[in-house]
C-alpha atoms as a PDB file:
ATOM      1  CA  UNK A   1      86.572 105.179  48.215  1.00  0.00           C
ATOM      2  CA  UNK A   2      84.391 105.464  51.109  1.00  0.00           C
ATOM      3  CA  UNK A   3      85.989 107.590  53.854  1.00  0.00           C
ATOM      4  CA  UNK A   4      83.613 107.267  56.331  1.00  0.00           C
ATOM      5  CA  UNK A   5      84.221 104.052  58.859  1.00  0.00           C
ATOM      6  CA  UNK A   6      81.977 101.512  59.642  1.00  0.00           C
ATOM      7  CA  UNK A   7      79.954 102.214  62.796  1.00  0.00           C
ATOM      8  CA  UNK A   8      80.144  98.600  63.710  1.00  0.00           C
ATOM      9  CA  UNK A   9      83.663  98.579  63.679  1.00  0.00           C
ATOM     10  CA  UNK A  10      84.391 102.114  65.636  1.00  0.00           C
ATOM     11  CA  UNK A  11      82.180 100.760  68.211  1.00  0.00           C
ATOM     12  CA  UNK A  12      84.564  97.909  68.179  1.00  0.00           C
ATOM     13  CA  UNK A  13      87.573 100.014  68.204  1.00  0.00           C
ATOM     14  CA  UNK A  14      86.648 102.273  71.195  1.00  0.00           C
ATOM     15  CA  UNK A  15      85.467  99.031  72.815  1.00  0.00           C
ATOM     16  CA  UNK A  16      88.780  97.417  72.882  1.00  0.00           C
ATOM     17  CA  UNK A  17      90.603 101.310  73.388  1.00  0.00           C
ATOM     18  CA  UNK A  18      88.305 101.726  76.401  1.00  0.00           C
ATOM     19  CA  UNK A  19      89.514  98.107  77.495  1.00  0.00           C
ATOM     20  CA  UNK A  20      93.268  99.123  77.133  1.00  0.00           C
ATOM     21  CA  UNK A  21      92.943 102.262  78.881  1.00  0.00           C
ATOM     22  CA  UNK A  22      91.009 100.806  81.967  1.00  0.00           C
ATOM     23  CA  UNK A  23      94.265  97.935  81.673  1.00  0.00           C
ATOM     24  CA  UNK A  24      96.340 100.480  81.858  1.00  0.00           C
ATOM     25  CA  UNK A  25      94.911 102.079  84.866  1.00  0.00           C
ATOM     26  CA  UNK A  26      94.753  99.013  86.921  1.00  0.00           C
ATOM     27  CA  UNK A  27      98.212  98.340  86.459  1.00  0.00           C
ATOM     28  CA  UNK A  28      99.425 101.702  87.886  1.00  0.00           C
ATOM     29  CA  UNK A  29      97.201 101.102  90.368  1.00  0.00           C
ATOM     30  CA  UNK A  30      98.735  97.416  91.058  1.00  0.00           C
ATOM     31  CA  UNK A  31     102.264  99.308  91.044  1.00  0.00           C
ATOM     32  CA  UNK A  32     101.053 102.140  93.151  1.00  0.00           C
ATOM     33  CA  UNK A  33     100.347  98.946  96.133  1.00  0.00           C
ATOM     34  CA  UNK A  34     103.654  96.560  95.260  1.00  0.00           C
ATOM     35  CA  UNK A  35     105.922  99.681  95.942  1.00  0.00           C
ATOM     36  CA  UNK A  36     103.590 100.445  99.074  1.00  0.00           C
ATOM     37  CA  UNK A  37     104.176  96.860 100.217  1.00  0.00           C
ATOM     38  CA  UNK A  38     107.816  97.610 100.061  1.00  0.00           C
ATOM     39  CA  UNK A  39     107.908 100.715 102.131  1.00  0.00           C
ATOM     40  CA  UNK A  40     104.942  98.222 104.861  1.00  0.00           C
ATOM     41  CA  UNK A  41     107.597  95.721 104.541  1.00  0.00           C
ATOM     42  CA  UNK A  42     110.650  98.347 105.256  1.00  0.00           C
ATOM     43  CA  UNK A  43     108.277  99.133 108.896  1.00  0.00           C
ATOM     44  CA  UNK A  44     108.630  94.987 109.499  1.00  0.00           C
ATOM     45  CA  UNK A  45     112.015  94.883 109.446  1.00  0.00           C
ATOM     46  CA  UNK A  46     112.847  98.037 111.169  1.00  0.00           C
ATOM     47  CA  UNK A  47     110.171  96.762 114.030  1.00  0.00           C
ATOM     48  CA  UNK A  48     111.852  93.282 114.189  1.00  0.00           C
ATOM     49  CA  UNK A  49     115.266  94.796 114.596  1.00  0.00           C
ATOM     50  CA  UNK A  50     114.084  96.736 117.510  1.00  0.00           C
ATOM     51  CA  UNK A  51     112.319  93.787 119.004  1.00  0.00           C
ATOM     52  CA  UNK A  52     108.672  95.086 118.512  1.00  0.00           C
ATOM     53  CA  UNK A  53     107.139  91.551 117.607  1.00  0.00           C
ATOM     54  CA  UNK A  54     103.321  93.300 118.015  1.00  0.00           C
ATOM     55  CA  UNK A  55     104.395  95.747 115.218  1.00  0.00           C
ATOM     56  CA  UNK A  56     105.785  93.385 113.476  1.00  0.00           C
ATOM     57  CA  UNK A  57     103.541  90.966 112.817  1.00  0.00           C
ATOM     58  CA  UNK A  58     101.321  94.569 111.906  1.00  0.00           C
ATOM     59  CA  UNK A  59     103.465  95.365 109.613  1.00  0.00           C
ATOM     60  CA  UNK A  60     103.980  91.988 107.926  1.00  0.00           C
ATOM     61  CA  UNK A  61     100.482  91.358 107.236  1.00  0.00           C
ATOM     62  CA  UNK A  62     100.023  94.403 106.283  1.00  0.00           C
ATOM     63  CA  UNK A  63     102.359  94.228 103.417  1.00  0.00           C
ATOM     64  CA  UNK A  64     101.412  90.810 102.721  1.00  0.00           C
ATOM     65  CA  UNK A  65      97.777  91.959 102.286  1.00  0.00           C
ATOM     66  CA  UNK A  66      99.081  94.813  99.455  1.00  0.00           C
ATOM     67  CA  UNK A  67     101.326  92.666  97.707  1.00  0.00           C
ATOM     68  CA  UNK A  68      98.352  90.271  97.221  1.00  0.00           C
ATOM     69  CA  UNK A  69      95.724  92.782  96.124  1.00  0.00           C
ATOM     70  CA  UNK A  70      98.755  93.845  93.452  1.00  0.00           C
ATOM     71  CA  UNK A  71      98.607  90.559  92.357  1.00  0.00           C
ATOM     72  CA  UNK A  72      94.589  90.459  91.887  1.00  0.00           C
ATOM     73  CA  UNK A  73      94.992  93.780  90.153  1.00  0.00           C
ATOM     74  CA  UNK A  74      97.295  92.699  87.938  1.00  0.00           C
ATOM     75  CA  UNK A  75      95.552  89.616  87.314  1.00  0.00           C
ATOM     76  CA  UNK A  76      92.321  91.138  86.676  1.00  0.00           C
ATOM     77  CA  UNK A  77      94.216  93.881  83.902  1.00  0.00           C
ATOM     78  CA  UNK A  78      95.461  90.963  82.149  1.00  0.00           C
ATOM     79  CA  UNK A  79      91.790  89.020  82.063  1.00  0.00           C
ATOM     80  CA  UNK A  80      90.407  92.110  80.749  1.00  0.00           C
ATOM     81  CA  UNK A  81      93.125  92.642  77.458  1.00  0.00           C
ATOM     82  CA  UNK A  82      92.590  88.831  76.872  1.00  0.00           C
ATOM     83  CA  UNK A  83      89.106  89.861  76.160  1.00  0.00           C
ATOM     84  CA  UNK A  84      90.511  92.182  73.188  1.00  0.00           C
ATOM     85  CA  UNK A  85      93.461  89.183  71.856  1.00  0.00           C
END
């Protein structure tokens, strides 16, 4: 028996490896900004409470602007294993 793997398909293999490990990365990355948009979201309340509508509104968008990047990130990590399926 040959031992010895076909180039073809190890290129193949550390192709799609290389794709799951980049996946991988962008969705600790994604989780990294939906728990940040907690703690932004945690400053909204706490400024709305107190009556600081200027921090606030900040706040809000801020938080809105890292739960949506999650999303793209997470987005884009699935696009890139669908290559692999």
């Amino acid at each position: 028996m040959n031992a010895i793997p076909c180039p073809a398909h190890l290129s193949a293999f550390k192709t799609a490896q290389s794709i799951h490990r980049r996946a991988a990365l962008i969705r600790v990355q994604a989780d990294a900004l939906m728990s940040h948009s907690i703690v932004l979201e945690t400053y909204h309340r706490a400024c709305k409470a107190s009556e600081n509508h200027y921090g606030a509104e900040s706040w809000r968008k801020l938080a809105h602007h890292a739960r949506e990047e999650a999303e793209l990130l997470y987005t884009r990590a699935n696009i890139l294993e669908s290559y692999i399926k």
